[in-house]
N, C-alpha and C. Protein backbone atom coordinates (compact mmCIF):
# COMPACT_ATOMS: atom_id res chain seq x y z
N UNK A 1 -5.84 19.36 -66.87
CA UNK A 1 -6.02 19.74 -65.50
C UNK A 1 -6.83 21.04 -65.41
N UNK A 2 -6.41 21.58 -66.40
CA UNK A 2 -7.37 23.20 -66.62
C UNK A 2 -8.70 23.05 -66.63
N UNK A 3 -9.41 22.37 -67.45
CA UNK A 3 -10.59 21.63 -67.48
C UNK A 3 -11.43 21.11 -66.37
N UNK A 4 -10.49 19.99 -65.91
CA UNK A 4 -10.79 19.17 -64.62
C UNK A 4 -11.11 20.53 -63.46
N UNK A 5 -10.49 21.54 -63.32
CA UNK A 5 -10.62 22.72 -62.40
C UNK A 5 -11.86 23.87 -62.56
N UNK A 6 -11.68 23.86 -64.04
CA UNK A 6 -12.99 24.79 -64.34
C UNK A 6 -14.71 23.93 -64.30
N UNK A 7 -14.05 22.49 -63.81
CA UNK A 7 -15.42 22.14 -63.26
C UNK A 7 -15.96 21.57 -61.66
N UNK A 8 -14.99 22.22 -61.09
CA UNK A 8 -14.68 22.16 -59.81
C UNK A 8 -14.09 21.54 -59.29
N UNK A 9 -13.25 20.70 -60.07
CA UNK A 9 -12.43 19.58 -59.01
C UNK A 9 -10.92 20.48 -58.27
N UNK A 10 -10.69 19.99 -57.29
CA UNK A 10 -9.31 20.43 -56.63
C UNK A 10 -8.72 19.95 -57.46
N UNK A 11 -7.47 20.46 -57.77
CA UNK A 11 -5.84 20.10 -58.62
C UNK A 11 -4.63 20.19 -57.82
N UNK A 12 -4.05 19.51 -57.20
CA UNK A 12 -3.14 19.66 -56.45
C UNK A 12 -1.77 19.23 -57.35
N UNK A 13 -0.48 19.93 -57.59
CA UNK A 13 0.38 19.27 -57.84
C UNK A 13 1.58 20.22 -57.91
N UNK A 14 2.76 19.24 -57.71
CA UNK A 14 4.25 19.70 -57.73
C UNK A 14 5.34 19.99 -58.93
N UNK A 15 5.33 21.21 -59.46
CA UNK A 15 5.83 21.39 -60.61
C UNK A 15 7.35 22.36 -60.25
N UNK A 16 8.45 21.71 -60.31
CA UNK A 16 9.52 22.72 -60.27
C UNK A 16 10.15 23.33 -61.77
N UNK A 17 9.97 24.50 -61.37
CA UNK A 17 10.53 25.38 -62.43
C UNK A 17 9.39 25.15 -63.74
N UNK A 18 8.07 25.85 -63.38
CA UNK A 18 6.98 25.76 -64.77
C UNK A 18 7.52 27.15 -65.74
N UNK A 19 7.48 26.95 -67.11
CA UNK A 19 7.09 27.83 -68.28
C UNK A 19 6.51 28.53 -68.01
N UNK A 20 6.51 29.88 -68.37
CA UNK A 20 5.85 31.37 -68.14
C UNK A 20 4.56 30.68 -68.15
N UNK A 21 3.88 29.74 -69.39
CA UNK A 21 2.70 29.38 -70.20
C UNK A 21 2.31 29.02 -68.89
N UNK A 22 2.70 28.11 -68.39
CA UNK A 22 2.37 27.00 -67.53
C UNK A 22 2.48 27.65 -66.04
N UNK A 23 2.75 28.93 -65.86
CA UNK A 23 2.94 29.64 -64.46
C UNK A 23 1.55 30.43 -64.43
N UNK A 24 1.78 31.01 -65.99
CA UNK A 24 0.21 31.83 -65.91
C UNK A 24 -1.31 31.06 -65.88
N UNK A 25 -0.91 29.56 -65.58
CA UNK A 25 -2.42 28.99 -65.68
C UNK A 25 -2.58 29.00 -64.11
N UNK A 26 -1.62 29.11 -62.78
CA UNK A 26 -1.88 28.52 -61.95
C UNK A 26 -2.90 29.15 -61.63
N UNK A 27 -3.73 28.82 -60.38
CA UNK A 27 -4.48 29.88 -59.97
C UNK A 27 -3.95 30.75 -58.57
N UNK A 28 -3.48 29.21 -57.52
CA UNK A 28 -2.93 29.33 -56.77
C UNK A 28 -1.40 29.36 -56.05
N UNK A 29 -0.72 29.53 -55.64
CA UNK A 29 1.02 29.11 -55.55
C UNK A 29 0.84 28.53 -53.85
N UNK A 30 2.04 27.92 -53.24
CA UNK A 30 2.29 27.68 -52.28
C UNK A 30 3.49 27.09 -52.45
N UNK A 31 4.40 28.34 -52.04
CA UNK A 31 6.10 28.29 -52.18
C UNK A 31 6.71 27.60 -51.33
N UNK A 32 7.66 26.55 -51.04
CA UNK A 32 8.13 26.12 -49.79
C UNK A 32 9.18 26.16 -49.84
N UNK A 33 10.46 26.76 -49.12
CA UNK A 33 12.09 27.00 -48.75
C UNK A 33 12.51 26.16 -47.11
N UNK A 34 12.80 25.42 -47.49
CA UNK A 34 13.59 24.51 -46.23
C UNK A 34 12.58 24.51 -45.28
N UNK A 35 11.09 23.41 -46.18
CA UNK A 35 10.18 23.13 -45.47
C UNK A 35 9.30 24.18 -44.74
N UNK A 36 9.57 25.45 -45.08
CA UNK A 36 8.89 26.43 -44.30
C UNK A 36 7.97 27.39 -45.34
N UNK A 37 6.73 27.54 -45.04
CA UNK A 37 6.22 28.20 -46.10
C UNK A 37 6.67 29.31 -46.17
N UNK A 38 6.67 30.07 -47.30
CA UNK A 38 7.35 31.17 -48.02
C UNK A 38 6.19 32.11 -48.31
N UNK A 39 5.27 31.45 -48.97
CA UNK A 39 4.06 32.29 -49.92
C UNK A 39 2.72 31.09 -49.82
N UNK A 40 1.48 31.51 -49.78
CA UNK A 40 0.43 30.41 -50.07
C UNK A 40 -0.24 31.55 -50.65
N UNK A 41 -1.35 31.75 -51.52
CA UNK A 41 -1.89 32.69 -51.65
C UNK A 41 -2.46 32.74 -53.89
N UNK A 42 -2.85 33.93 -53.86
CA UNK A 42 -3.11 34.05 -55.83
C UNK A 42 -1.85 34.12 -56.50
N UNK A 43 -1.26 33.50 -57.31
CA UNK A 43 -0.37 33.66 -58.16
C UNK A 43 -0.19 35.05 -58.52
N UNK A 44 -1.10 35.79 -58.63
CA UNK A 44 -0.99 37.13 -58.65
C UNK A 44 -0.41 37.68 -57.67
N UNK A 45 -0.76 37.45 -56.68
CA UNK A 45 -0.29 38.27 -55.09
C UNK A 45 1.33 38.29 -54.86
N UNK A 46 1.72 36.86 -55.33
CA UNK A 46 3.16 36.50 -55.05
C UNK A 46 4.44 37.45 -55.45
N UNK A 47 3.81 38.02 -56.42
CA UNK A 47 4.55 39.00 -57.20
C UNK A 47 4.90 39.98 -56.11
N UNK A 48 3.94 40.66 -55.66
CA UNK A 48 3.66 42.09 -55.26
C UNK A 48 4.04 41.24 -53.28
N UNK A 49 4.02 40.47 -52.99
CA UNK A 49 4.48 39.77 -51.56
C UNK A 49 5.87 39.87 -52.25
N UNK A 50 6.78 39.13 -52.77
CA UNK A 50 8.40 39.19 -52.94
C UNK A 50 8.19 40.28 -53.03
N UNK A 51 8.00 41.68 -53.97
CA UNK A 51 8.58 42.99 -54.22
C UNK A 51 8.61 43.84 -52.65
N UNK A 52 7.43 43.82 -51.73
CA UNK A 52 7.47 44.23 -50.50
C UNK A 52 8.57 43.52 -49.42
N UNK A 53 8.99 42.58 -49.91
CA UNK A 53 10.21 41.79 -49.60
C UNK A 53 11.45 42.70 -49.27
N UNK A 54 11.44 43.04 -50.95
CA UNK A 54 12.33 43.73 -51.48
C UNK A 54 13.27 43.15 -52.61
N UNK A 55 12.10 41.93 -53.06
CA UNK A 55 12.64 41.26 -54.01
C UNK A 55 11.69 41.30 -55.21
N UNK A 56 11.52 42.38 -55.87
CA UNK A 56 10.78 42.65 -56.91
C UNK A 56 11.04 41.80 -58.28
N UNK A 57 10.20 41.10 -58.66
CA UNK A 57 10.71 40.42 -59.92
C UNK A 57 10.88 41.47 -61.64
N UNK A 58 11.95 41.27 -61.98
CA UNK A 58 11.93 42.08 -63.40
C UNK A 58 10.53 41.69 -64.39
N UNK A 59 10.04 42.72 -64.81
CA UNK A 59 9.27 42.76 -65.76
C UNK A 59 9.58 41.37 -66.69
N UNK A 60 10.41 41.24 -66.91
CA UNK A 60 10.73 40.13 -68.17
C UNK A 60 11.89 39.24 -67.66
N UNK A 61 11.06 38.55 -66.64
CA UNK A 61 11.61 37.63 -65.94
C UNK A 61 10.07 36.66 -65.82
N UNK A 62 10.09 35.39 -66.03
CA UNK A 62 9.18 34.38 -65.50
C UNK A 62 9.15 34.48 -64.10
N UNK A 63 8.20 34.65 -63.71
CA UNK A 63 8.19 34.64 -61.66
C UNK A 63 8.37 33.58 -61.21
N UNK A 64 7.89 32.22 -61.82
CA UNK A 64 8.31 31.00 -61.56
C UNK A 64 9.85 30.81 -60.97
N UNK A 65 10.71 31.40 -62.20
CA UNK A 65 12.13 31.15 -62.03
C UNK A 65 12.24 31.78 -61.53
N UNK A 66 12.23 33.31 -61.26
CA UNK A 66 12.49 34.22 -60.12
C UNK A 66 12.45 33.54 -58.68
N UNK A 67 11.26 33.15 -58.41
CA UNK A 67 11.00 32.64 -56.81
C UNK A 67 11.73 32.01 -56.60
N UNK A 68 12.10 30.83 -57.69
CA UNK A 68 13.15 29.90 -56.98
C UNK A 68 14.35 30.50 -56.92
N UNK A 69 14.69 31.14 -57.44
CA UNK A 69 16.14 31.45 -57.53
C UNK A 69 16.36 32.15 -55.85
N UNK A 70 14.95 33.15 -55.76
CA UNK A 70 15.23 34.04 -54.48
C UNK A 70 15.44 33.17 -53.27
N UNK A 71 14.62 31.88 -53.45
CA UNK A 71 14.65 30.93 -52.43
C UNK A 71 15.14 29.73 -52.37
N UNK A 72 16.20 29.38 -53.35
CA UNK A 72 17.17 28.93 -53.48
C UNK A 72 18.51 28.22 -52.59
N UNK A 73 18.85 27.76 -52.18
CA UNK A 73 19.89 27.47 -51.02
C UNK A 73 21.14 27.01 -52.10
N UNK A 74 22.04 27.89 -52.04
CA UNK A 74 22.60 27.56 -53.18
C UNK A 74 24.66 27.38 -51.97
N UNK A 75 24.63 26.20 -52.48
CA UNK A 75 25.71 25.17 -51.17
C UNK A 75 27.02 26.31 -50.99
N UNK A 76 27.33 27.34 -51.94
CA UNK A 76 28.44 28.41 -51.66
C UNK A 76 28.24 29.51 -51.02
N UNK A 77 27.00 29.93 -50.95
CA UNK A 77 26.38 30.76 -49.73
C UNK A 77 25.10 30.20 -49.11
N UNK A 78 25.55 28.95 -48.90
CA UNK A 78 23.87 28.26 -47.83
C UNK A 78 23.43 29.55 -46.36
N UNK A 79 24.58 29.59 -45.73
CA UNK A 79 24.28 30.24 -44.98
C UNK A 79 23.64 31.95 -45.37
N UNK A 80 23.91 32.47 -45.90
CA UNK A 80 23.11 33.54 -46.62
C UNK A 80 22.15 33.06 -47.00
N UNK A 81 21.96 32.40 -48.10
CA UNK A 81 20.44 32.12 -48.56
C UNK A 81 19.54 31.59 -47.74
N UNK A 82 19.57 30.76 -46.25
CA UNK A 82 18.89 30.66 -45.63
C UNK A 82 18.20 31.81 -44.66
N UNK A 83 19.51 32.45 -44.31
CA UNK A 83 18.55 33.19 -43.42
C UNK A 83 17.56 34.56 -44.44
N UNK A 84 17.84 34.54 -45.67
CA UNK A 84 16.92 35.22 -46.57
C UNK A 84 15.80 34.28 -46.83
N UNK A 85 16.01 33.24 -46.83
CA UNK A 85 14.89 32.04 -46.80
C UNK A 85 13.64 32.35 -45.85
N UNK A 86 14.33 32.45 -44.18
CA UNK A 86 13.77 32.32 -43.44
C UNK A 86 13.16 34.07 -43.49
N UNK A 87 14.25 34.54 -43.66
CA UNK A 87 13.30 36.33 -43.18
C UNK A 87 11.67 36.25 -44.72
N UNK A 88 12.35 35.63 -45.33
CA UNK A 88 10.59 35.80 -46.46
C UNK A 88 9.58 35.01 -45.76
N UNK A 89 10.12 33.84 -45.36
CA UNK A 89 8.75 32.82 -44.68
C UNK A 89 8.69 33.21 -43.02
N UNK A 90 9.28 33.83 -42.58
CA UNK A 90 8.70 35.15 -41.29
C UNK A 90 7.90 35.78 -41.90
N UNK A 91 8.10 36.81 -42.73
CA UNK A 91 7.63 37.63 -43.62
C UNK A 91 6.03 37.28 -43.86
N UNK A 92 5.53 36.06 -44.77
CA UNK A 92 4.79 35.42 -44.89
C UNK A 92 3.24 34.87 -43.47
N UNK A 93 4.44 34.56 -42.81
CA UNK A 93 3.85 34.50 -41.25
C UNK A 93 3.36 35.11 -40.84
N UNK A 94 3.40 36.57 -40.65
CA UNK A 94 3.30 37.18 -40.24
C UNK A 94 2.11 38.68 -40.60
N UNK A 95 1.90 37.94 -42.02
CA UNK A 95 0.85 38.58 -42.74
C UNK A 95 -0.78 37.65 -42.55
């Protein structure tokens, strides 16, 4: 797919939870939390968008797994994790 891109073709696809390896090829991200965009933007940017959040990812943490975790709906605090869901993809909106 790396290939196929470095000769201009679009690459579109759905990968949950990629390998550091496989996070650092993306070029682009477009995060989605209960259907609402979260992040669209450089894989680079995403980083430094969560940390202004106030959800800074650890140095030695995969950002991949980070994001999901932050955006996560996890069924013992659904109600918490949504409305943190929703304040990042406001957040997002609004930039």
């Amino acid at each position: 797919m790396h290939k196929m891109a470095a000769r201009g073709k679009i690459i579109v696809c759905t990968i949950h939870q990629p390998s550091s390896e496989v996070f650092s090829m993306f070029g682009y991200l477009y995060l989605l939390s209960e259907g609402r965009l979260a992040f669209a933007g450089r894989r680079e940017d995403a980083t430094e968008f969560f940390a202004k959040q106030g959800y800074a990812c650890p140095a030695t943490h995969n950002p991949a797994d980070y994001f999901l975790r932050v955006m996560a709906i996890v069924p013992d605090h659904a109600d918490e994790c949504r409305e943190r869901s929703n304040i990042i993809a406001d957040a997002f909106e609004n930039t």
